[in-house]
PDB file of N, CA and C in Angstrom:
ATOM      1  N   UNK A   1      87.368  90.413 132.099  1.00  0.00           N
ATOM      2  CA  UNK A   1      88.814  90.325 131.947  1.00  0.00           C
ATOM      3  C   UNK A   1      89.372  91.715 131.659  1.00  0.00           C
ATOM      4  N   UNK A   2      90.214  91.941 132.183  1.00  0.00           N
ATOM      5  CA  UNK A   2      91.052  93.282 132.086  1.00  0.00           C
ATOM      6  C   UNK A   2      92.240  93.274 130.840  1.00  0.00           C
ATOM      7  N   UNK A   3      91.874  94.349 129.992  1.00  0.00           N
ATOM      8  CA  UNK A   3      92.742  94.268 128.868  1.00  0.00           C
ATOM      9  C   UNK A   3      93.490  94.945 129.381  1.00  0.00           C
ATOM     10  N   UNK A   4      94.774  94.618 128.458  1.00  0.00           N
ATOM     11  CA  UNK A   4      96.542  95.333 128.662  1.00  0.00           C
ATOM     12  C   UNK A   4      96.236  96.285 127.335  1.00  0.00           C
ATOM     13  N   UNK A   5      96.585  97.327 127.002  1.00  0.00           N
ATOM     14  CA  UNK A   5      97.292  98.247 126.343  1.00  0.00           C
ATOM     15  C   UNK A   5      98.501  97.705 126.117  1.00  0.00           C
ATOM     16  N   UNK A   6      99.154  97.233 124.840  1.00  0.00           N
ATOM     17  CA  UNK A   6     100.534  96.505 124.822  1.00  0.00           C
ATOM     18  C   UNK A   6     101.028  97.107 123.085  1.00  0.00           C
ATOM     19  N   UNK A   7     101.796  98.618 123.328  1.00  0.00           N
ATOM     20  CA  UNK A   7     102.457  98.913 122.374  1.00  0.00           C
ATOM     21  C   UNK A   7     103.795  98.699 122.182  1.00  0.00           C
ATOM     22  N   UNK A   8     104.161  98.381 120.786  1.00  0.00           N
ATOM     23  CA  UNK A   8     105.332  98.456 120.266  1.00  0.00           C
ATOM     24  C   UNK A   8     105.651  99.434 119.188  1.00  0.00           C
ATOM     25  N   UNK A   9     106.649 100.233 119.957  1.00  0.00           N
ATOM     26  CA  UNK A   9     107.299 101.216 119.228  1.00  0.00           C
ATOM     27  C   UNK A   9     108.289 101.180 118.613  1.00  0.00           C
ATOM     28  N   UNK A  10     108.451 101.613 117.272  1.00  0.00           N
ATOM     29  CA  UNK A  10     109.604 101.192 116.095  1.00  0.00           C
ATOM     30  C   UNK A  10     109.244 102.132 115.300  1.00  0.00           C
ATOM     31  N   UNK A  11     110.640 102.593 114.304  1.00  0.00           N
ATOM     32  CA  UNK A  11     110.863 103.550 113.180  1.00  0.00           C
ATOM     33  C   UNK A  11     110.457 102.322 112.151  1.00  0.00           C
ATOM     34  N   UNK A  12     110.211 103.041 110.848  1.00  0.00           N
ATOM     35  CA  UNK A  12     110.025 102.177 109.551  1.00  0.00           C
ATOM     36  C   UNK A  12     111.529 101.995 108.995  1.00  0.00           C
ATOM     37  N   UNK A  13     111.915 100.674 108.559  1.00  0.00           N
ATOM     38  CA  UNK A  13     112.896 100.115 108.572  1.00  0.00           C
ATOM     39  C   UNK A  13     113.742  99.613 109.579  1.00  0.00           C
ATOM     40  N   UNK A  14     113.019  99.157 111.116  1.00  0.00           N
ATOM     41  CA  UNK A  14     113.881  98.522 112.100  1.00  0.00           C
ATOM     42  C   UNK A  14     113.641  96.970 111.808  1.00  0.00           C
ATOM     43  N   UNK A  15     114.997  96.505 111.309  1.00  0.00           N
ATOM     44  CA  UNK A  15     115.018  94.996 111.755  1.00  0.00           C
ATOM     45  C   UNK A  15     114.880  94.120 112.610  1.00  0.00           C
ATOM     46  N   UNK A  16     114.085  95.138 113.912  1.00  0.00           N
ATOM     47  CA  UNK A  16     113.918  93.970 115.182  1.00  0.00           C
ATOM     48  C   UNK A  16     112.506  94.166 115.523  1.00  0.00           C
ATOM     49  N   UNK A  17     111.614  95.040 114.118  1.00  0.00           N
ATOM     50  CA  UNK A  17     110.292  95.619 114.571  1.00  0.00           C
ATOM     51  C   UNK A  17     109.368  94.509 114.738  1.00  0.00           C
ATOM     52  N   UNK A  18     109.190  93.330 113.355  1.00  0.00           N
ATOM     53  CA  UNK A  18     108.518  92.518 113.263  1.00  0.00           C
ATOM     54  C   UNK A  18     108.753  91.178 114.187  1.00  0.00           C
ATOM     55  N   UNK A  19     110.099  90.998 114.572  1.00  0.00           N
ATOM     56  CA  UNK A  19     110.453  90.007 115.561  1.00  0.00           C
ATOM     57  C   UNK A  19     110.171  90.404 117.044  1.00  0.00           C
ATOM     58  N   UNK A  20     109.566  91.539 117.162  1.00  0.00           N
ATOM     59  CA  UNK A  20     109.595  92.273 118.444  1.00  0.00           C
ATOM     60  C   UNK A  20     107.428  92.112 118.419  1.00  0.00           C
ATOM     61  N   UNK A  21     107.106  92.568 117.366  1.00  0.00           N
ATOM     62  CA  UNK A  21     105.266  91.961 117.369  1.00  0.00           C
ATOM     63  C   UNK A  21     105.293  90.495 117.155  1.00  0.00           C
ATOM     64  N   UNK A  22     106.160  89.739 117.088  1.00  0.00           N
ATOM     65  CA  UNK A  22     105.118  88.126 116.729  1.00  0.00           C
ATOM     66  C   UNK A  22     105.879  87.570 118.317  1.00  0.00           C
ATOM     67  N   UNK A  23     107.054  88.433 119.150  1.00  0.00           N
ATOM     68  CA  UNK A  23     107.202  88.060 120.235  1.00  0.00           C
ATOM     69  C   UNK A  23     105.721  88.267 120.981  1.00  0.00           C
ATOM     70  N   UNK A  24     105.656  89.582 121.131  1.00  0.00           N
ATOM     71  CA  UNK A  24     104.245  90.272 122.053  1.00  0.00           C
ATOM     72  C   UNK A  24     102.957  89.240 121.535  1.00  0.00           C
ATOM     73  N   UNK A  25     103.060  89.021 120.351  1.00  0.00           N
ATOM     74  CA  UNK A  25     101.628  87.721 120.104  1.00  0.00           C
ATOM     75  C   UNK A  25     101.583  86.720 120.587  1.00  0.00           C
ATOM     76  N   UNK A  26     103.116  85.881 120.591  1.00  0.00           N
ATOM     77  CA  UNK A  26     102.960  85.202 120.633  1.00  0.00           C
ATOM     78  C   UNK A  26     102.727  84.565 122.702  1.00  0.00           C
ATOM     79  N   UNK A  27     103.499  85.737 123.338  1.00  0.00           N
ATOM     80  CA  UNK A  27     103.586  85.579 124.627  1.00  0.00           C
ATOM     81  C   UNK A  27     102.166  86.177 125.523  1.00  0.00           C
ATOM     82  N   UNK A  28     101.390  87.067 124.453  1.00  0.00           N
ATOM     83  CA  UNK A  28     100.053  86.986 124.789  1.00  0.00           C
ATOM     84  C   UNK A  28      98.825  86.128 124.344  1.00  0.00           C
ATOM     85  N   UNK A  29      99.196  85.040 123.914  1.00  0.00           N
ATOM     86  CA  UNK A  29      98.560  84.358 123.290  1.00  0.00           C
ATOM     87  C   UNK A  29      98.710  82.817 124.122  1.00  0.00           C
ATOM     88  N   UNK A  30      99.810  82.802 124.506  1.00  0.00           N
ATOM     89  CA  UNK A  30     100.237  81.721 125.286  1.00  0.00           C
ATOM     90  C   UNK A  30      99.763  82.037 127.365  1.00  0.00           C
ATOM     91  N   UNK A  31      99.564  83.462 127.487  1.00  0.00           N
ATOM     92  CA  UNK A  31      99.271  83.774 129.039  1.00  0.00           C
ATOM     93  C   UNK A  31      97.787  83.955 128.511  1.00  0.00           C
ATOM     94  N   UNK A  32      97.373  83.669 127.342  1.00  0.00           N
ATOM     95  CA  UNK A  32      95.756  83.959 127.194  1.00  0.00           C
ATOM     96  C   UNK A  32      95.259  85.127 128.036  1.00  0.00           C
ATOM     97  N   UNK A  33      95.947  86.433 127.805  1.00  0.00           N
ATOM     98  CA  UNK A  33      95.152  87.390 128.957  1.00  0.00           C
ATOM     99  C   UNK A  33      94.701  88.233 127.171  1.00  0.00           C
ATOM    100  N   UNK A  34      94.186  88.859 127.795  1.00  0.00           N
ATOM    101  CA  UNK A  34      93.445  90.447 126.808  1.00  0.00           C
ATOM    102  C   UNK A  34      94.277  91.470 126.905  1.00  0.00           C
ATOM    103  N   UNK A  35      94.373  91.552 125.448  1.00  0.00           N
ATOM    104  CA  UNK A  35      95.334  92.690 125.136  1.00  0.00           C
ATOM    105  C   UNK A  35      95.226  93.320 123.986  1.00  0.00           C
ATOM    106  N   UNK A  36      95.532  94.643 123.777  1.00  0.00           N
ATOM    107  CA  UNK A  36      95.409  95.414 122.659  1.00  0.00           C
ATOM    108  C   UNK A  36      96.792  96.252 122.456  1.00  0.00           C
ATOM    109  N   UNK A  37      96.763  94.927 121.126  1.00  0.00           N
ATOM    110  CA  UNK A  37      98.530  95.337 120.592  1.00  0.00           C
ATOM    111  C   UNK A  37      98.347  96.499 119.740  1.00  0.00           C
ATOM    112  N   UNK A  38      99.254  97.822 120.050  1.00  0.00           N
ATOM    113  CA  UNK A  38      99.142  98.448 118.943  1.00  0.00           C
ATOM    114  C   UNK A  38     100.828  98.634 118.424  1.00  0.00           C
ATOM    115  N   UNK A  39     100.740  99.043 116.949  1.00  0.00           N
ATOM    116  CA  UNK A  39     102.502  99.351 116.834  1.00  0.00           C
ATOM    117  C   UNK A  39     102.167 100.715 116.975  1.00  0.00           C
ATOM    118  N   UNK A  40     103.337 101.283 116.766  1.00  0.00           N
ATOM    119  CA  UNK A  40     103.412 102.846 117.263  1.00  0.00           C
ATOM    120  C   UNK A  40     104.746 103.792 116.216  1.00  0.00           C
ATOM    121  N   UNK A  41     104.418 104.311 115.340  1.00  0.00           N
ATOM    122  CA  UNK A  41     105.826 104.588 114.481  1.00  0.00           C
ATOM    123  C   UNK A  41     106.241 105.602 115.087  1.00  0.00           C
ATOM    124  N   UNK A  42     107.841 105.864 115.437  1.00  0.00           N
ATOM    125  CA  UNK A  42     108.143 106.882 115.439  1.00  0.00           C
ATOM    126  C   UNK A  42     108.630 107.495 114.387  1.00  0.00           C
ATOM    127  N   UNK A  43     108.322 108.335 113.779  1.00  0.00           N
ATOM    128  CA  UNK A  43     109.047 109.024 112.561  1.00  0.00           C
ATOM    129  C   UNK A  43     110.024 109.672 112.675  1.00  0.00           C
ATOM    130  N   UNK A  44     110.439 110.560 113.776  1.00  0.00           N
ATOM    131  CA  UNK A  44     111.658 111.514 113.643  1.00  0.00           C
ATOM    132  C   UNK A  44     112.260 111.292 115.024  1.00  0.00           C
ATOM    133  N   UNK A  45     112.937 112.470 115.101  1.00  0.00           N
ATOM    134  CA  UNK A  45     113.474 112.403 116.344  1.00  0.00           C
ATOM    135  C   UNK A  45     113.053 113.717 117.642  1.00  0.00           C
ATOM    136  N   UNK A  46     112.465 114.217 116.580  1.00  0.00           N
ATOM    137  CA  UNK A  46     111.001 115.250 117.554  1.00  0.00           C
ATOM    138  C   UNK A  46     110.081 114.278 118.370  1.00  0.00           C
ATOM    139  N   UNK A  47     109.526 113.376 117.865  1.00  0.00           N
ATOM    140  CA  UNK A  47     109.089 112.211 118.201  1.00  0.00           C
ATOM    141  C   UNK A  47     109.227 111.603 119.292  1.00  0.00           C
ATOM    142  N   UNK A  48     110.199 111.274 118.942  1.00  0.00           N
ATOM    143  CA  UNK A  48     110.919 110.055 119.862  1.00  0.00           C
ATOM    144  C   UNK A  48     111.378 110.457 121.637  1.00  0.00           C
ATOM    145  N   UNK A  49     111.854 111.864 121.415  1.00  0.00           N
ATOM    146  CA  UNK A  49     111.832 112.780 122.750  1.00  0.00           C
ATOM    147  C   UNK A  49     110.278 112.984 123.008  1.00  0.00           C
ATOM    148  N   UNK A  50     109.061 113.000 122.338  1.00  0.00           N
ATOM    149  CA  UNK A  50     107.880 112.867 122.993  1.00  0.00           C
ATOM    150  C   UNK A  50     107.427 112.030 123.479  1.00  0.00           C
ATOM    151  N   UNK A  51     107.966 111.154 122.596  1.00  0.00           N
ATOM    152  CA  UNK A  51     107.131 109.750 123.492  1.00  0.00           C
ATOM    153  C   UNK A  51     108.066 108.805 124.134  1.00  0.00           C
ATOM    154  N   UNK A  52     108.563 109.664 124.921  1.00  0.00           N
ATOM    155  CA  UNK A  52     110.242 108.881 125.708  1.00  0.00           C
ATOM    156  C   UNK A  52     110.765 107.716 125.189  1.00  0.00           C
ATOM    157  N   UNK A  53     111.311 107.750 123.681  1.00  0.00           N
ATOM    158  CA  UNK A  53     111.475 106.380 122.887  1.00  0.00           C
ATOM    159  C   UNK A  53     112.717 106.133 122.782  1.00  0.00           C
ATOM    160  N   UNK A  54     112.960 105.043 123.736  1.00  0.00           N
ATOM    161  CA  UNK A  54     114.498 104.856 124.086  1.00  0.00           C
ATOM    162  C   UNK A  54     115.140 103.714 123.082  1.00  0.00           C
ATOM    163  N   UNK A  55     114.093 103.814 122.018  1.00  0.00           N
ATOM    164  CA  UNK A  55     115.032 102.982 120.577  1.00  0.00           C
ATOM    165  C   UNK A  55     114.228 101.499 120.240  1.00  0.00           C
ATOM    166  N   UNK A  56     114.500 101.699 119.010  1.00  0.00           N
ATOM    167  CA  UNK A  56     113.199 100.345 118.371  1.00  0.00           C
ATOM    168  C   UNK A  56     113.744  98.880 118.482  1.00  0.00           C
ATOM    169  N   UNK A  57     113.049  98.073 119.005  1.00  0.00           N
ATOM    170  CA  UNK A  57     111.298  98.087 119.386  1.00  0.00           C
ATOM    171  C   UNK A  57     112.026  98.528 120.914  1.00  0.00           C
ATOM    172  N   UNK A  58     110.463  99.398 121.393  1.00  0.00           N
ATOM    173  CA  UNK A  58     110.839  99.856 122.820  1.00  0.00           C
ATOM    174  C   UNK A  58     109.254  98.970 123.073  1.00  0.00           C
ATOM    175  N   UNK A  59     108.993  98.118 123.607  1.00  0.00           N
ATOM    176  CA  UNK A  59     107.754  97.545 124.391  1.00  0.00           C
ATOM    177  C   UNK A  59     107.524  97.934 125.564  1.00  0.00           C
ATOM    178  N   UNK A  60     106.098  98.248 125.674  1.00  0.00           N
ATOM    179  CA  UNK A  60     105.355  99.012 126.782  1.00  0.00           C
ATOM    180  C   UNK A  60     103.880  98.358 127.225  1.00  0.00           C
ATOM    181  N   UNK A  61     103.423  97.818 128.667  1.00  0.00           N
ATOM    182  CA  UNK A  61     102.385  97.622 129.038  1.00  0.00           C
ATOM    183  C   UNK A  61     101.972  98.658 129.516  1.00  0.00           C
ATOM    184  N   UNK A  62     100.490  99.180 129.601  1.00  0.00           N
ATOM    185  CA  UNK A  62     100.044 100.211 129.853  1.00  0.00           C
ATOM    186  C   UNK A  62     100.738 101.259 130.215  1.00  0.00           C
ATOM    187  N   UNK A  63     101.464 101.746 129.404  1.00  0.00           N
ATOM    188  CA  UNK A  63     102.239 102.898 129.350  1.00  0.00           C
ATOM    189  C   UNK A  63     103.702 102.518 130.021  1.00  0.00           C
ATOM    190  N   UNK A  64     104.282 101.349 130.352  1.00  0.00           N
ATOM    191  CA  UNK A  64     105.072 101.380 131.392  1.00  0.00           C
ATOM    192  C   UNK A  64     106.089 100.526 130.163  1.00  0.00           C
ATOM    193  N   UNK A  65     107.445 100.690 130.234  1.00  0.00           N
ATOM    194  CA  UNK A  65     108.047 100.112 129.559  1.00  0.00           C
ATOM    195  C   UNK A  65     108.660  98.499 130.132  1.00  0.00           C
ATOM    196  N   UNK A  66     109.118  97.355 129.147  1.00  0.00           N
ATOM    197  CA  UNK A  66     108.872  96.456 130.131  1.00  0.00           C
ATOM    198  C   UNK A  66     110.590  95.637 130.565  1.00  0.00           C
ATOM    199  N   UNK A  67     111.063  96.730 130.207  1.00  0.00           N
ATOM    200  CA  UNK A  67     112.150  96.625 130.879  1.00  0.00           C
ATOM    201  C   UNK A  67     112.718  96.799 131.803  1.00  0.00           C
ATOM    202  N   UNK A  68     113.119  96.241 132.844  1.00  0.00           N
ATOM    203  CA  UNK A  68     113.719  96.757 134.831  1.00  0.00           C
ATOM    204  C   UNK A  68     114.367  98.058 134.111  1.00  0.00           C
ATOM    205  N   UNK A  69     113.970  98.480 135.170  1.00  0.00           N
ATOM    206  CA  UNK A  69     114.673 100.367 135.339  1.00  0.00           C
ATOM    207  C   UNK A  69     114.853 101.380 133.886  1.00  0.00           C
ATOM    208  N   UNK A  70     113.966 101.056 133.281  1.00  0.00           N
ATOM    209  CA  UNK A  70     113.859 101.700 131.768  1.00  0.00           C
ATOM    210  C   UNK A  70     113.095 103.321 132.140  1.00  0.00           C
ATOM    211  N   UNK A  71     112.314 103.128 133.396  1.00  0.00           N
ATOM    212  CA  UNK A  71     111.946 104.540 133.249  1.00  0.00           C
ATOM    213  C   UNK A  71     112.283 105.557 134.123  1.00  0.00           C
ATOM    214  N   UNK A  72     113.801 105.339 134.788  1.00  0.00           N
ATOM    215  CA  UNK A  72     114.591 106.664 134.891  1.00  0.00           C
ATOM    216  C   UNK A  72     115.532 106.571 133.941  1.00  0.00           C
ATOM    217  N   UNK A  73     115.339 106.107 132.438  1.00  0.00           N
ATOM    218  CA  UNK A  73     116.014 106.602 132.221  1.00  0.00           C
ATOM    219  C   UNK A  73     115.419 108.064 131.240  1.00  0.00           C
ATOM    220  N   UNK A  74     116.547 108.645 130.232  1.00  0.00           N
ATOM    221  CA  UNK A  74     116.276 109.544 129.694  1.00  0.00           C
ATOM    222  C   UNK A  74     117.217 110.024 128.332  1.00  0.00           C
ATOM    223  N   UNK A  75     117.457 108.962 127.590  1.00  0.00           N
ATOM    224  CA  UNK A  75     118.035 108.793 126.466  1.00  0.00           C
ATOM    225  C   UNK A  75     117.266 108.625 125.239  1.00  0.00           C
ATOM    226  N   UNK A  76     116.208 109.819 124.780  1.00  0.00           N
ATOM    227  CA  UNK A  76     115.217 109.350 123.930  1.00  0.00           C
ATOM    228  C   UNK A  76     116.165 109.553 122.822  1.00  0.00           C
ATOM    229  N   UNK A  77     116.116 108.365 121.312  1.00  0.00           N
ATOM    230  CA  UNK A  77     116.968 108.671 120.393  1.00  0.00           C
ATOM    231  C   UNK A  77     115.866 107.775 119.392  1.00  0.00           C
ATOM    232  N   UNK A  78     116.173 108.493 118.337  1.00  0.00           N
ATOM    233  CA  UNK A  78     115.736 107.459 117.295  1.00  0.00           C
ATOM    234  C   UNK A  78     117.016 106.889 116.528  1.00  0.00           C
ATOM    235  N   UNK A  79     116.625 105.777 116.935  1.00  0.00           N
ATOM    236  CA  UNK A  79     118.187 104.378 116.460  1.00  0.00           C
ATOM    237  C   UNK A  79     117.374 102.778 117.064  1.00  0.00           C
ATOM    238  N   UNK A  80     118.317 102.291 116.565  1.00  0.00           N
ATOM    239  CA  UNK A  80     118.296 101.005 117.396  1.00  0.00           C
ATOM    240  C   UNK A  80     118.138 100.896 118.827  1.00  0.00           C
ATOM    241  N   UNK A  81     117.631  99.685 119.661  1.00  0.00           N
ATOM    242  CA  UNK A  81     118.166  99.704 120.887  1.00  0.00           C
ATOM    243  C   UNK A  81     118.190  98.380 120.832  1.00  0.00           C
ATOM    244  N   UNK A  82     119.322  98.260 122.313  1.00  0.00           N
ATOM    245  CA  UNK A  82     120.221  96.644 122.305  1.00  0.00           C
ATOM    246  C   UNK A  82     119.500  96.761 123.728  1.00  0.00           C
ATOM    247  N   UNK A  83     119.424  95.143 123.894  1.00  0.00           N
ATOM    248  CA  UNK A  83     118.982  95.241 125.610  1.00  0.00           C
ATOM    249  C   UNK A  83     120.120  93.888 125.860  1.00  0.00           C
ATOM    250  N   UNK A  84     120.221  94.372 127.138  1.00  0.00           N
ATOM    251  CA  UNK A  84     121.234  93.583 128.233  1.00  0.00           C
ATOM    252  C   UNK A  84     120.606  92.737 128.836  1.00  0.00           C
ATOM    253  N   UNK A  85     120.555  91.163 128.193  1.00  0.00           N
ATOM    254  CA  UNK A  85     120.022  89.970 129.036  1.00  0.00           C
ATOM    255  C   UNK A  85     120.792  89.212 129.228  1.00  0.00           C
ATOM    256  N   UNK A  86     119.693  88.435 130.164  1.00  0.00           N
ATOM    257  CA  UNK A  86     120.869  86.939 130.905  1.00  0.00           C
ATOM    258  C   UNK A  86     121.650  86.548 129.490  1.00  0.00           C
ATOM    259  N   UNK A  87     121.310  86.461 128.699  1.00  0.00           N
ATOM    260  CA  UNK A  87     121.446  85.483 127.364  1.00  0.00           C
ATOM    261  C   UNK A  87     122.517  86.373 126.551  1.00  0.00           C
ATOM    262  N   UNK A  88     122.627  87.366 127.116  1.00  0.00           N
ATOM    263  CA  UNK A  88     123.972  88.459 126.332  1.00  0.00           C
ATOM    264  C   UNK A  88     122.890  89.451 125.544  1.00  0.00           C
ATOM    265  N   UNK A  89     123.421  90.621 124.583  1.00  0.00           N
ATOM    266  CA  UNK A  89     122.789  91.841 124.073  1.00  0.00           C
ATOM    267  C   UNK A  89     122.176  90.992 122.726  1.00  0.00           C
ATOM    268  N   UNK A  90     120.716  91.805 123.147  1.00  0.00           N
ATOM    269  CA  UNK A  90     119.999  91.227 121.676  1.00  0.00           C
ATOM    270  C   UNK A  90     119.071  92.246 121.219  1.00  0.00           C
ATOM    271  N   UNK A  91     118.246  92.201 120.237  1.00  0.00           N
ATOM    272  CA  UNK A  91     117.711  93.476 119.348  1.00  0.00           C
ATOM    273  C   UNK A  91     116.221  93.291 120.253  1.00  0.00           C
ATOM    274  N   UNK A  92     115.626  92.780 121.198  1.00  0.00           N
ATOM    275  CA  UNK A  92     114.466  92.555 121.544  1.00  0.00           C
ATOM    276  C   UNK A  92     114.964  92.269 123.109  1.00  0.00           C
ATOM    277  N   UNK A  93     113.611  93.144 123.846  1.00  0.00           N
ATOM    278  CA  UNK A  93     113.749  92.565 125.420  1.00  0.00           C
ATOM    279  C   UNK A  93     113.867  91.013 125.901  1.00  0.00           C
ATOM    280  N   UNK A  94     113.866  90.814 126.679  1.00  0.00           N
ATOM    281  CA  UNK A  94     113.974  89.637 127.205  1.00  0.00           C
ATOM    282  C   UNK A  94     112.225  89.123 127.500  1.00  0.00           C
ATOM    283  N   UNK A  95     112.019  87.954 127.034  1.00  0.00           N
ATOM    284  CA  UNK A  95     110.521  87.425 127.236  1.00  0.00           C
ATOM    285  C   UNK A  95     109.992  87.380 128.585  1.00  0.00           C
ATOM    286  N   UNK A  96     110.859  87.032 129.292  1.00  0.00           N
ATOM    287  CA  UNK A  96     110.515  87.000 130.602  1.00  0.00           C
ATOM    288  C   UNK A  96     109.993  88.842 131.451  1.00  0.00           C
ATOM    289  N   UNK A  97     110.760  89.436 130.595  1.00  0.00           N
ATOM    290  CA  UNK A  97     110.656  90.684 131.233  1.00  0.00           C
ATOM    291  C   UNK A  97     109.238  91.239 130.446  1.00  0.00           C
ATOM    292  N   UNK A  98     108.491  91.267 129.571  1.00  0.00           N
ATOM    293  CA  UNK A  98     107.112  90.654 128.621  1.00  0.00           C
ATOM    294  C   UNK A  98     106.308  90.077 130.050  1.00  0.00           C
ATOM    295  N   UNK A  99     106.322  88.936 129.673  1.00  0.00           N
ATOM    296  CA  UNK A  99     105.395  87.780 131.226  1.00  0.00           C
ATOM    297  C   UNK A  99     105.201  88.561 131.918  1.00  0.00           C
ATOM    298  N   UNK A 100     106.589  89.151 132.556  1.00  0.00           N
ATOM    299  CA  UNK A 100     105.859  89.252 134.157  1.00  0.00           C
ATOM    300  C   UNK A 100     105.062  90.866 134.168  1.00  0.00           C
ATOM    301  N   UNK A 101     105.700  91.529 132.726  1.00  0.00           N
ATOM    302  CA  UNK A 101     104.591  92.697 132.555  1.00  0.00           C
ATOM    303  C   UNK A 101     103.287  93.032 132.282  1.00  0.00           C
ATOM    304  N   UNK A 102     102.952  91.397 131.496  1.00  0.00           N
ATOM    305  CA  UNK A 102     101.711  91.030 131.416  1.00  0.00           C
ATOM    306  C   UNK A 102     100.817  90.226 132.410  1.00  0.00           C
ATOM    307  N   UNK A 103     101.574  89.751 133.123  1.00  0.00           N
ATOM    308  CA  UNK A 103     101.256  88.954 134.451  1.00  0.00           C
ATOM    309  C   UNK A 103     101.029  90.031 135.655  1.00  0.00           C
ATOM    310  N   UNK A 104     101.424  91.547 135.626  1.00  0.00           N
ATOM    311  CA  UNK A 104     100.977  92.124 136.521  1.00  0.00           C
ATOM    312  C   UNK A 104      99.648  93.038 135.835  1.00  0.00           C
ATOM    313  N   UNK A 105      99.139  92.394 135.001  1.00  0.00           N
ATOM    314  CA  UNK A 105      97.925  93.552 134.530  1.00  0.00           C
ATOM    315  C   UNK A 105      96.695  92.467 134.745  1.00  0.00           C
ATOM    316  N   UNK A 106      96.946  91.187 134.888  1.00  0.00           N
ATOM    317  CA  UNK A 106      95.951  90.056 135.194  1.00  0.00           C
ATOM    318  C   UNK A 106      95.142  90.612 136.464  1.00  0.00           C
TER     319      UNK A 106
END
């Protein structure tokens, strides 16, 4: 079985850090694939321009972020980030956009 690399990146004190890991558990736990969750802190904002961190939680399958068109972008900030789903703006990606990132590492 082929493991995923499946980080979540967050500053200490983001309120969407821990709702953003028991999402990634729980949606790898339910596609039963192999995966190795790691969190990832960003501390500053030196940081955050290194590791193209477009705001907490930023979720990433093997390096790839798992949001449609997240990687032209180029807004690394340390803050919050809001994502734009069917369901209106919320502090966490959309699950579906998760699945099918984990569904292409199967």
């Amino acid at each position: 079985m082929t493991t995923a690399t499946v980080e979540v990146l967050t500053f200490v004190g983001c309120p969407h850090a821990e709702p953003a890991l028991e999402l990634v558990a729980r949606v790898v736990r339910e596609l039963g694939v192999g995966a190795d969750v790691r969190r990832v802190d960003v501390p500053d904002s030196q940081a955050a321009a290194t590791q193209r961190f477009l705001g907490s939680p930023t979720i990433r399958v093997n390096g790839r972020d798992v949001e449609p068109g997240a990687d032209e972008r180029s807004d690394f900030v340390l803050s919050c980030r809001l994502y734009r789903t069917e369901s209106g703006v919320s502090g966490q990606p959309d699950e579906r956009w998760l699945r099918d990132a984990l569904a292409g590492t199967a």
